[in-house]
PDB file of N, CA and C in Angstrom:
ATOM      1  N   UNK A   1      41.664 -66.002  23.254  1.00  0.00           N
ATOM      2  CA  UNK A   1      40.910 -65.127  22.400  1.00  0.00           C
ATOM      3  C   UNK A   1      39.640 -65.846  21.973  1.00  0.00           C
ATOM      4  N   UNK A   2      38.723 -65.353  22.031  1.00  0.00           N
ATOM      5  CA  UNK A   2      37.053 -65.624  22.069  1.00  0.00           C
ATOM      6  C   UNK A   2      36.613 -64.564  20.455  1.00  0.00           C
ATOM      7  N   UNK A   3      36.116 -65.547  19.102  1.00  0.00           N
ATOM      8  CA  UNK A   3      35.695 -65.712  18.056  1.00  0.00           C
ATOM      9  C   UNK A   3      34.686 -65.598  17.762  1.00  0.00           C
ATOM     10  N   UNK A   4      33.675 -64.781  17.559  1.00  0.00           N
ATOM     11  CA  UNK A   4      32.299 -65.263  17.244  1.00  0.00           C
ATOM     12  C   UNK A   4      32.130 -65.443  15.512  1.00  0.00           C
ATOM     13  N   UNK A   5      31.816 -65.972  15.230  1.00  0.00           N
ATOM     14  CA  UNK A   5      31.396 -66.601  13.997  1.00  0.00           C
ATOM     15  C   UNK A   5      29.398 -66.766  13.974  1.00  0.00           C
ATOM     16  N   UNK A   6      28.583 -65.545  13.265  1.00  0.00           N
ATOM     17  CA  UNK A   6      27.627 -65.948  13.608  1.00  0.00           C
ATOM     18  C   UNK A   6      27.060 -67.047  12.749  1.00  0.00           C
ATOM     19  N   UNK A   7      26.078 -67.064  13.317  1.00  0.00           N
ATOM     20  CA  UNK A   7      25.099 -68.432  12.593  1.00  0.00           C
ATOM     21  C   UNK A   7      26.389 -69.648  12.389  1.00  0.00           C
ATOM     22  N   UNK A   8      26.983 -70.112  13.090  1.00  0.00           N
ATOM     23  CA  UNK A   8      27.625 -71.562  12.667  1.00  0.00           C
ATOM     24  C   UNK A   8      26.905 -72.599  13.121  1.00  0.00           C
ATOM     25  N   UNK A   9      26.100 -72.467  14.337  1.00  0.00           N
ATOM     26  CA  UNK A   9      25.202 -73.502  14.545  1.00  0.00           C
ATOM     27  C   UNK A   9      23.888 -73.046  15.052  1.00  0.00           C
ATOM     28  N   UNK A  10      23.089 -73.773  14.751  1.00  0.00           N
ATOM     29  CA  UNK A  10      21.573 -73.655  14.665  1.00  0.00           C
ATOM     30  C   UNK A  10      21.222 -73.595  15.990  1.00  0.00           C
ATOM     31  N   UNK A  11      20.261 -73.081  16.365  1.00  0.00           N
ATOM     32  CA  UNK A  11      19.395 -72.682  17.587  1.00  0.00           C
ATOM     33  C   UNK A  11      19.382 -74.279  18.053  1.00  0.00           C
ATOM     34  N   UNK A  12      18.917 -75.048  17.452  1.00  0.00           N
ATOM     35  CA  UNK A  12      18.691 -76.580  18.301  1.00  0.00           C
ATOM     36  C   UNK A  12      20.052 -77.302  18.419  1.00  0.00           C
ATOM     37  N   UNK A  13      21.057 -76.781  17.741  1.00  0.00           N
ATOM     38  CA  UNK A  13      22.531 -77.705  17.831  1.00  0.00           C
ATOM     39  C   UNK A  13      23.349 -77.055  18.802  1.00  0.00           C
ATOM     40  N   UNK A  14      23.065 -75.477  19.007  1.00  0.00           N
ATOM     41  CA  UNK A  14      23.362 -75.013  20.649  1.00  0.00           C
ATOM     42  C   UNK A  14      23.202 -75.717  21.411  1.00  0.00           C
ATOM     43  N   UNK A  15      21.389 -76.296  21.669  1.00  0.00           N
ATOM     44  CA  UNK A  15      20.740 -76.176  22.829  1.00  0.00           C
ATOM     45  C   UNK A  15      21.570 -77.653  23.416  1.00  0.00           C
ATOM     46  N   UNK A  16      21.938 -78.133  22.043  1.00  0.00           N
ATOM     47  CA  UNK A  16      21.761 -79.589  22.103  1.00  0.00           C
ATOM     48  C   UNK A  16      23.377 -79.820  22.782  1.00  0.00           C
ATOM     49  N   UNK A  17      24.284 -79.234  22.245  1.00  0.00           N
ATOM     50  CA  UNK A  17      25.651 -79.026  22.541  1.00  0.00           C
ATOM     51  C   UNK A  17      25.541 -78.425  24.551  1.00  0.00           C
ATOM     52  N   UNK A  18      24.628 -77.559  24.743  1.00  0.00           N
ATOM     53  CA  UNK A  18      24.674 -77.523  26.121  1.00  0.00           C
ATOM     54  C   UNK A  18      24.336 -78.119  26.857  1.00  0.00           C
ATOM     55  N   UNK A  19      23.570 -78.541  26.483  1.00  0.00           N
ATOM     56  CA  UNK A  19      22.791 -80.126  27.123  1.00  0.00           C
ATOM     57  C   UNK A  19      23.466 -80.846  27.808  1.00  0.00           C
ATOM     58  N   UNK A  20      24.601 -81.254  26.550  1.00  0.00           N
ATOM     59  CA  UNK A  20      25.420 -82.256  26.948  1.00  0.00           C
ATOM     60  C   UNK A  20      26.557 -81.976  28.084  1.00  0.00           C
ATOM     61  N   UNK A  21      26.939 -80.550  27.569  1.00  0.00           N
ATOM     62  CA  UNK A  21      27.960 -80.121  28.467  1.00  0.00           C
ATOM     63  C   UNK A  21      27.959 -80.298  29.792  1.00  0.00           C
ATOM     64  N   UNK A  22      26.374 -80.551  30.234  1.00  0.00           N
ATOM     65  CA  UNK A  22      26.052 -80.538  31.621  1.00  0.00           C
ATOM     66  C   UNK A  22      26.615 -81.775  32.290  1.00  0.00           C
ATOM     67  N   UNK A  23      26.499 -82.901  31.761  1.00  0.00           N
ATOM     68  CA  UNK A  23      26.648 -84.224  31.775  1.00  0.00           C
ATOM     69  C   UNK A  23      28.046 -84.739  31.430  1.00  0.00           C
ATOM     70  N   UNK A  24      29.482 -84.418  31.085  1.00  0.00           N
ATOM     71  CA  UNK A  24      30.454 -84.452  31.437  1.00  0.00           C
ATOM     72  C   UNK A  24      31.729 -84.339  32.341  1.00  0.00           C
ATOM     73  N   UNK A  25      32.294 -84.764  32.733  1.00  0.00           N
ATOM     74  CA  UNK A  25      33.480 -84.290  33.841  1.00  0.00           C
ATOM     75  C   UNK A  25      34.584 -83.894  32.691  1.00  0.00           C
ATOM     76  N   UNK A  26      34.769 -82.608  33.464  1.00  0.00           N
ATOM     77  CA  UNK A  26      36.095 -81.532  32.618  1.00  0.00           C
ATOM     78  C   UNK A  26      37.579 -81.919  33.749  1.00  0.00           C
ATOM     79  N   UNK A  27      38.577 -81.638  33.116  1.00  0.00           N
ATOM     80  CA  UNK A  27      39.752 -82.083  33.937  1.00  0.00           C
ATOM     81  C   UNK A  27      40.594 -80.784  33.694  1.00  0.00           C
ATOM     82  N   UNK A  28      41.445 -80.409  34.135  1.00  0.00           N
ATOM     83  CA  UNK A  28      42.248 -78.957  34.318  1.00  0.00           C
ATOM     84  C   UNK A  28      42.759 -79.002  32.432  1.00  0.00           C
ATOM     85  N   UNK A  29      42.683 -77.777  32.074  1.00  0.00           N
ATOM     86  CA  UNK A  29      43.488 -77.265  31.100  1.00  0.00           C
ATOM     87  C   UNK A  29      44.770 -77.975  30.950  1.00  0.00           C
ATOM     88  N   UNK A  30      45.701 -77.826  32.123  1.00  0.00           N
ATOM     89  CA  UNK A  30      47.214 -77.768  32.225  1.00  0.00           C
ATOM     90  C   UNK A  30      47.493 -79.393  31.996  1.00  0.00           C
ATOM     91  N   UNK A  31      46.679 -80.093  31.171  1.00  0.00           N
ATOM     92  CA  UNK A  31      46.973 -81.484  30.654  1.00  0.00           C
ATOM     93  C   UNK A  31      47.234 -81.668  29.416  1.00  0.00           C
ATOM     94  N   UNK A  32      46.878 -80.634  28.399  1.00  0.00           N
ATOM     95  CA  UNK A  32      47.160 -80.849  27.092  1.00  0.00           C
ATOM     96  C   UNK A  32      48.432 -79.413  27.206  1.00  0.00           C
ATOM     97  N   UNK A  33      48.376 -78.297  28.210  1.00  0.00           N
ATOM     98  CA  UNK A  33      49.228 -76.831  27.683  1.00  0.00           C
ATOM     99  C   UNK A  33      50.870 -77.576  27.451  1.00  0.00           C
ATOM    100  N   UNK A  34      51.572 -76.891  26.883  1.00  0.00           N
ATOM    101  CA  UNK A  34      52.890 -77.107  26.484  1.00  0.00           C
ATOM    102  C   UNK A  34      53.680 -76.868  27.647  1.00  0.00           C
ATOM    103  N   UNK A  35      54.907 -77.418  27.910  1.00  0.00           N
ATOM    104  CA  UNK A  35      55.425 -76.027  29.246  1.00  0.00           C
ATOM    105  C   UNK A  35      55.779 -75.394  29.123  1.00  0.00           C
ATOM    106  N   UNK A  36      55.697 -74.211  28.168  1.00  0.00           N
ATOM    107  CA  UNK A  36      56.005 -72.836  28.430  1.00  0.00           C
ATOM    108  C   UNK A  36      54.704 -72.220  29.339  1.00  0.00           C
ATOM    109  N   UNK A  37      53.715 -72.623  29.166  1.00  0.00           N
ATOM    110  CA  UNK A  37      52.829 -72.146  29.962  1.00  0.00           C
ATOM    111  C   UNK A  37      51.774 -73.052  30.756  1.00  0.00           C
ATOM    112  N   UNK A  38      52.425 -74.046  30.584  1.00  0.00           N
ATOM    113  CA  UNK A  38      51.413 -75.338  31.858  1.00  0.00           C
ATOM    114  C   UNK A  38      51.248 -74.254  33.136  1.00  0.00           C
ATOM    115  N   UNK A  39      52.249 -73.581  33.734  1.00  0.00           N
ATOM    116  CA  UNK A  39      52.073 -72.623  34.974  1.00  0.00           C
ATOM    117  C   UNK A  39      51.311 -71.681  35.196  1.00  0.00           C
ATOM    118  N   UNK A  40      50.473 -71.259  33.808  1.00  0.00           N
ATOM    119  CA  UNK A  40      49.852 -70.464  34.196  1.00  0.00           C
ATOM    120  C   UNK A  40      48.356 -70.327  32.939  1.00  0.00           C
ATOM    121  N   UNK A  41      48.473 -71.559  32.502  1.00  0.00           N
ATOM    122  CA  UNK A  41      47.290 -72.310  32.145  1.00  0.00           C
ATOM    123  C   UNK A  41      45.841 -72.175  32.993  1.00  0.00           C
ATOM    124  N   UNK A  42      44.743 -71.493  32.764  1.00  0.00           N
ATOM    125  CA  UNK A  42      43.619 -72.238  33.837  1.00  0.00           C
ATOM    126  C   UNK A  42      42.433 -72.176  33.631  1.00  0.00           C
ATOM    127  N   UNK A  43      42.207 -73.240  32.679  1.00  0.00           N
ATOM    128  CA  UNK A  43      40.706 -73.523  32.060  1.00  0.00           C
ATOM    129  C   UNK A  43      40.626 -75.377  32.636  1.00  0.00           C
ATOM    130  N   UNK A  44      39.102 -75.175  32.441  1.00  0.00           N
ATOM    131  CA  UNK A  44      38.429 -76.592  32.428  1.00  0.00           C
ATOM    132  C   UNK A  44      38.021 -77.171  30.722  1.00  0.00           C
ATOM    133  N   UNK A  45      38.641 -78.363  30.497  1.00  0.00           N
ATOM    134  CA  UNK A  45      38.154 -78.742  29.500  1.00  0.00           C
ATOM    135  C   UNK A  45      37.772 -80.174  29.546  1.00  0.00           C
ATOM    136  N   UNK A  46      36.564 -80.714  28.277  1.00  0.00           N
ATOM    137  CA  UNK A  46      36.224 -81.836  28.618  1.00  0.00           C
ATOM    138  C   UNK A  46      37.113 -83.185  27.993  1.00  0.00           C
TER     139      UNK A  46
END
């Protein structure tokens, strides 16, 4: 489920937060999920 909350961060703490995102390696979701649903887990996170 996807939250929007407006204005929590500023136009430059976006830009700045995407920035970075570019410049990381993400590893599968199914490393932190529990196992009830490690199986069907499927996001990238950093």
């Amino acid at each position: 489920m996807i939250t929007c909350i407006p204005e929590l961060l500023t136009p430059e703490e976006t830009a700045r937060l995407r920035a970075l995102s570019k410049n990381v390696e993400y590893e599968s979701g199914t490393a932190t999920a529990g196992k009830h649903i490690h199986n069907i887990k499927n996001n990238l996170q950093m």
